[in-house]
N, C-alpha and C. Protein backbone atom coordinates (compact mmCIF):
# COMPACT_ATOMS: atom_id res chain seq x y z
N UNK A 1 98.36 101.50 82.84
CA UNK A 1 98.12 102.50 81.83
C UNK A 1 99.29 103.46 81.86
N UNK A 2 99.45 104.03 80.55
CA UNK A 2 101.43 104.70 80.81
C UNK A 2 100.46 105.69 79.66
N UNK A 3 101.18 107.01 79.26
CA UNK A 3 101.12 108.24 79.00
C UNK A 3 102.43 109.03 79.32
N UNK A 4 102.38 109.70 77.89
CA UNK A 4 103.61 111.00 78.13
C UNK A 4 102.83 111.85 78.05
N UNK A 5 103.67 112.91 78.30
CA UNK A 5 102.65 114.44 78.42
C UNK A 5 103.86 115.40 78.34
N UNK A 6 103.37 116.42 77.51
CA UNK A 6 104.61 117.68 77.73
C UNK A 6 104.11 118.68 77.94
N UNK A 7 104.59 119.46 79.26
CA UNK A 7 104.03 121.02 79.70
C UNK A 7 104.05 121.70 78.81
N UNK A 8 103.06 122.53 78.90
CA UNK A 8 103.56 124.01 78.45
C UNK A 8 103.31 125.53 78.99
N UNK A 9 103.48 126.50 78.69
CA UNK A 9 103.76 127.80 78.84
C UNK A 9 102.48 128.18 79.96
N UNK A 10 101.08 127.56 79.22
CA UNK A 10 99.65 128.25 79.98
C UNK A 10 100.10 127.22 80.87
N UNK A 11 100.38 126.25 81.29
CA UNK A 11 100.66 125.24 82.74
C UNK A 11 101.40 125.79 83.84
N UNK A 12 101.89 127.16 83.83
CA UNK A 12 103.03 127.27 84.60
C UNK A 12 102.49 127.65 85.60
N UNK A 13 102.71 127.74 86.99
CA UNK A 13 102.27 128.61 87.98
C UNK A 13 103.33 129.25 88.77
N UNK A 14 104.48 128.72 89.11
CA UNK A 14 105.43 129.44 89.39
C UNK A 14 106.53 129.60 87.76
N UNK A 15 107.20 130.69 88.12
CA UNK A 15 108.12 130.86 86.80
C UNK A 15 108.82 129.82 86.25
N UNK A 16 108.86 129.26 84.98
CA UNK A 16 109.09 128.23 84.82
C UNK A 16 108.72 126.35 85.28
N UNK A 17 107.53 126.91 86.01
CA UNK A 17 106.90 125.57 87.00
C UNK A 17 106.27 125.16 86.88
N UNK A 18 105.63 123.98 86.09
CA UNK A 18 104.63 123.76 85.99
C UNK A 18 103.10 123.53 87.28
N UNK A 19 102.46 124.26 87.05
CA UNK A 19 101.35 124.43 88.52
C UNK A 19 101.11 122.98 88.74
N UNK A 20 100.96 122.66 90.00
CA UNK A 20 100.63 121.58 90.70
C UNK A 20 99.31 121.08 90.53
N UNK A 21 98.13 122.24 89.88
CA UNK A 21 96.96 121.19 89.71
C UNK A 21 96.76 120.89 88.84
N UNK A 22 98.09 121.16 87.66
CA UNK A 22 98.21 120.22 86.41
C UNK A 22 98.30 118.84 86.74
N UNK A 23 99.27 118.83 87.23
CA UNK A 23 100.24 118.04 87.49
C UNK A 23 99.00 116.63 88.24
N UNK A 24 98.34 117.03 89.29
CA UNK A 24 97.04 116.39 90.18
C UNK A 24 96.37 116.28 89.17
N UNK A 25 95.47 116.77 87.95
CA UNK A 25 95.16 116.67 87.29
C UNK A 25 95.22 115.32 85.96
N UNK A 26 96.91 115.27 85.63
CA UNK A 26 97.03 114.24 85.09
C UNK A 26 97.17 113.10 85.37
N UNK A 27 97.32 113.40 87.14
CA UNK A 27 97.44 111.76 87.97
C UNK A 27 95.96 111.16 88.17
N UNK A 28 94.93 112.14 88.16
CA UNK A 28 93.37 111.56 88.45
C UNK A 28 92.93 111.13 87.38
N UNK A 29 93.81 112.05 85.80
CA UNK A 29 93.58 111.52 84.83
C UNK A 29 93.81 109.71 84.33
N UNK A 30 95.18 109.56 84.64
CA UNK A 30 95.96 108.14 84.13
C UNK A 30 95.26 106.83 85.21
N UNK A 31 94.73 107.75 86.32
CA UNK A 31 94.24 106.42 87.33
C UNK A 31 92.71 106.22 86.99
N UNK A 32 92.07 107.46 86.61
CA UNK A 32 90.98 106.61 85.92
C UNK A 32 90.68 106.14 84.85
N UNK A 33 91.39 106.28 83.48
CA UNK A 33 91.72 105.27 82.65
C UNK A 33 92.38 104.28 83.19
N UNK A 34 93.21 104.29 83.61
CA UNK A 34 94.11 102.38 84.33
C UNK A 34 92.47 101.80 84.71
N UNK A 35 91.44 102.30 85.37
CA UNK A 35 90.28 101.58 86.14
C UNK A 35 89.84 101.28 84.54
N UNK A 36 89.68 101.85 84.00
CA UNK A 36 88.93 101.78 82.61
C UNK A 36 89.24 100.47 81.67
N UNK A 37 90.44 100.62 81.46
CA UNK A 37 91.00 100.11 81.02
C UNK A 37 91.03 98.14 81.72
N UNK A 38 90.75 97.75 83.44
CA UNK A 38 90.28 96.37 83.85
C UNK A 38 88.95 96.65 83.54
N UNK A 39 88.32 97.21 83.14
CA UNK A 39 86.72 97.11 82.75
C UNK A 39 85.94 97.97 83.73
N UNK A 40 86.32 98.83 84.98
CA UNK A 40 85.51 99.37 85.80
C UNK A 40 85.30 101.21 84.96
N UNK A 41 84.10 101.49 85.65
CA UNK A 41 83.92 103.05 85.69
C UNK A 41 83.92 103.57 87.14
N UNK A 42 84.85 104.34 87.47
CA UNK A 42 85.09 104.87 88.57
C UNK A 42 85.58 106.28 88.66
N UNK A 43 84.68 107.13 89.94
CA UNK A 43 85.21 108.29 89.87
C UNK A 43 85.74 108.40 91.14
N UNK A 44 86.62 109.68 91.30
CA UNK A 44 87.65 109.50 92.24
C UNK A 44 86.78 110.22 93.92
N UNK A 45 87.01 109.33 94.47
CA UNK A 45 86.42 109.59 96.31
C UNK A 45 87.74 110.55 96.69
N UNK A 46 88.74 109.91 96.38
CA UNK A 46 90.20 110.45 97.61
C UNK A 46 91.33 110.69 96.83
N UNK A 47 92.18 111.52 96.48
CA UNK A 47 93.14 111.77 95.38
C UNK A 47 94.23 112.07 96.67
N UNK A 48 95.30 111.71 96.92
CA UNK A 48 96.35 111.98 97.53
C UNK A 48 97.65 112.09 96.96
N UNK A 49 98.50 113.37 96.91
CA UNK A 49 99.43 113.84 95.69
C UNK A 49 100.41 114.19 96.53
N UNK A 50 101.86 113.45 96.13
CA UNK A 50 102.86 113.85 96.97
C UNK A 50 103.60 114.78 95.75
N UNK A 51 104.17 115.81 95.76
CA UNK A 51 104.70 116.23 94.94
C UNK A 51 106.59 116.04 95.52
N UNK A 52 107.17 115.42 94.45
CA UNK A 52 108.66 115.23 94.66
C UNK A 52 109.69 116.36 93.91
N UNK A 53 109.27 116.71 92.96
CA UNK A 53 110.42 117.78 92.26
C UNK A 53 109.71 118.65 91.22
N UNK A 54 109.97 119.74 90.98
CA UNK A 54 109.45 120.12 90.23
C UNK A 54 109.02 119.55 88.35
N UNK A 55 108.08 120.31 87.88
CA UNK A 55 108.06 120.03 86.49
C UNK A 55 108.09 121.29 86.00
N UNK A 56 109.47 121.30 85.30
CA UNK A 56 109.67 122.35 84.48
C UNK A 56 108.79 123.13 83.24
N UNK A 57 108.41 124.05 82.93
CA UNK A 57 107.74 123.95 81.76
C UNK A 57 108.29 123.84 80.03
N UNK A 58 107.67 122.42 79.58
CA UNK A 58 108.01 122.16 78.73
C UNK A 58 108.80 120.98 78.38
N UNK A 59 109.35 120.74 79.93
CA UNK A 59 109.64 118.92 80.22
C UNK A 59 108.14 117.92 80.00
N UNK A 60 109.13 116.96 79.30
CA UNK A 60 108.16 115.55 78.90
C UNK A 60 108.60 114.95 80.12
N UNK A 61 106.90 113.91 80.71
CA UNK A 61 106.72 113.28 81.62
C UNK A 61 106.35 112.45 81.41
N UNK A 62 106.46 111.32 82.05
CA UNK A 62 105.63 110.07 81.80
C UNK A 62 104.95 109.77 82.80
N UNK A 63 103.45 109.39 82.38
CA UNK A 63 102.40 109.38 83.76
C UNK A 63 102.21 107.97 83.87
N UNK A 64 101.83 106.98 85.00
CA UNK A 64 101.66 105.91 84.93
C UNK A 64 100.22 105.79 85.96
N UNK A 65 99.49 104.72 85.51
CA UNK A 65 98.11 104.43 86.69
C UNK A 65 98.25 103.28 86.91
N UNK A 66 97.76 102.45 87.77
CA UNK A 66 97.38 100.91 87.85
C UNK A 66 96.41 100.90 89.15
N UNK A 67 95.74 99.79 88.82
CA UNK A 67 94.35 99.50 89.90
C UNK A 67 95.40 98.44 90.83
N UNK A 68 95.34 98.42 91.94
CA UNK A 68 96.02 97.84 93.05
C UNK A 68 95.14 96.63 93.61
N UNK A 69 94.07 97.07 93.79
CA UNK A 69 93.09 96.37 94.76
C UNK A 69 91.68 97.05 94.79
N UNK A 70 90.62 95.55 94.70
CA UNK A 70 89.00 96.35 94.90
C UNK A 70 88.68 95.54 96.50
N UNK A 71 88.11 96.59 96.71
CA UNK A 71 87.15 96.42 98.18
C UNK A 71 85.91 96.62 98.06
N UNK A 72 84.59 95.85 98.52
CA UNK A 72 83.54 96.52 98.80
C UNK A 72 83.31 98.00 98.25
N UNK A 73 83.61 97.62 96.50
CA UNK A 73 83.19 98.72 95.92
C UNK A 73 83.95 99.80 95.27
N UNK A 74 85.24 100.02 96.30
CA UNK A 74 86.44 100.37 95.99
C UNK A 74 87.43 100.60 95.60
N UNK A 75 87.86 101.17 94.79
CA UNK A 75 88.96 100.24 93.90
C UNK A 75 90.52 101.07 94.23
N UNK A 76 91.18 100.45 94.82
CA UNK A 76 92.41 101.48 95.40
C UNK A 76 93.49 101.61 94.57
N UNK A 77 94.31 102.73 94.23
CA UNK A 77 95.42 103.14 92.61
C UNK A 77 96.19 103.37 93.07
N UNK A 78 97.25 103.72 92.26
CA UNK A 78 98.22 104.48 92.01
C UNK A 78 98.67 104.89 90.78
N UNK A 79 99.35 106.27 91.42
CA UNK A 79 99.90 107.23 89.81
C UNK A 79 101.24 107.28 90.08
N UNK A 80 101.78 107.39 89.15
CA UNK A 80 103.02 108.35 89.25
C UNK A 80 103.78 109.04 88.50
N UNK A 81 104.38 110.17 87.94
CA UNK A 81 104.72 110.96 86.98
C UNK A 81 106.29 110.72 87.25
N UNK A 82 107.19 110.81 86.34
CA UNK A 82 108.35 110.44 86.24
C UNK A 82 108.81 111.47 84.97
N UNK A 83 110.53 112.12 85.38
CA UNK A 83 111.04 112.88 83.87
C UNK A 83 111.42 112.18 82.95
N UNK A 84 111.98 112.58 82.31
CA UNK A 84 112.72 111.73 80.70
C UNK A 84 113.81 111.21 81.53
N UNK A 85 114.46 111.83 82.93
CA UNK A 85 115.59 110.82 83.41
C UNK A 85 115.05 109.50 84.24
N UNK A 86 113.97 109.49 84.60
CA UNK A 86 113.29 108.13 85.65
C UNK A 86 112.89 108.44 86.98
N UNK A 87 113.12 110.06 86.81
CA UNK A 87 113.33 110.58 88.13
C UNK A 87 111.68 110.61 88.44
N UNK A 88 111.29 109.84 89.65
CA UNK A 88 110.05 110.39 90.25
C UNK A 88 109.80 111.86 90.77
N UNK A 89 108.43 112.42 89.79
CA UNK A 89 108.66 114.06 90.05
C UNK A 89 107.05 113.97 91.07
N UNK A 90 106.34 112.97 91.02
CA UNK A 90 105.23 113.31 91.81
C UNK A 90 104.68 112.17 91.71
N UNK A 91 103.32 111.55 93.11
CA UNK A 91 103.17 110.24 93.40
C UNK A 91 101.67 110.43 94.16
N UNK A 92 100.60 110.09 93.00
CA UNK A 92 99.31 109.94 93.81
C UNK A 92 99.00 108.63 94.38
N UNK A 93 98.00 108.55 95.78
CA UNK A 93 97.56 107.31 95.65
C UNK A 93 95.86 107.63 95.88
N UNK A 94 95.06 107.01 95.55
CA UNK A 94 93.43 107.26 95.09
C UNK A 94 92.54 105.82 95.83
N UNK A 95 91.33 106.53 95.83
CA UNK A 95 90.21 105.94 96.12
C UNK A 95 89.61 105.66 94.83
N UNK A 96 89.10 104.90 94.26
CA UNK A 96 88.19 105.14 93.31
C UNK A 96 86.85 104.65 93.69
N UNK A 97 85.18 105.18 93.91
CA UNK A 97 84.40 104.96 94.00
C UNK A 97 83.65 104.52 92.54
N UNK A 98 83.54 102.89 92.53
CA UNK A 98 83.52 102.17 91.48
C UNK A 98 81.82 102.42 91.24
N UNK A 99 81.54 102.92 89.86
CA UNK A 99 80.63 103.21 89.53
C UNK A 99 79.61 101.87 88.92
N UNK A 100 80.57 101.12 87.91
CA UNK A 100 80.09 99.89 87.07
C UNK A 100 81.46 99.33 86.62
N UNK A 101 81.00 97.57 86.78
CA UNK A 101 82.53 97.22 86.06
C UNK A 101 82.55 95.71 87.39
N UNK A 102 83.00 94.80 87.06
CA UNK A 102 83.45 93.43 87.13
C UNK A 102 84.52 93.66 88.91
């Protein structure tokens, strides 16, 4: 599942920065559509967010999800947000506690 997104002004938390639980925010977002999207409903058990560089406010990002692997119920992700240069700006990896779904 892929998504752009562009900050803005109410996102900021440091001057010019976009706040970090935006940022966590759109990675729990894109990984539970990616689940959605193989047919599961899943909400998130474990969200783990590395943050790599800042997001400026008002820089376009591109968010990415994909389902990795299901376990006994489980379904294990990844996110990752990237700038308009390719640059990795931040990198979740997730639990998803699979609600319904194949």
């Amino acid at each position: 599942m892929k998504a752009n997104f562009q900050t803005k002004k109410e996102y900021e938390g440091y001057a010019n920065i976009t706040h970090g639980g935006i940022i966590t925010t759109l990675l729990d977002e894109i990984i539970v559509w990616a689940c959605r999207k193989k047919g599961y409903e899943a909400m998130t058990a474990e969200l783990k967010v590395r943050f790599k560089k800042a997001v400026l406010v008002g820089e376009e990002v591109e968010i990415t999800g994909r389902v990795l692997e299901k376990r006994k119920g489980i379904l294990y992700c990844q996110g990752e947000m990237r700038n308009k240069n390719g640059q990795l700006v931040a990198f979740a990896e997730a639990k998803m506690f699979l609600t319904y779904g194949t």
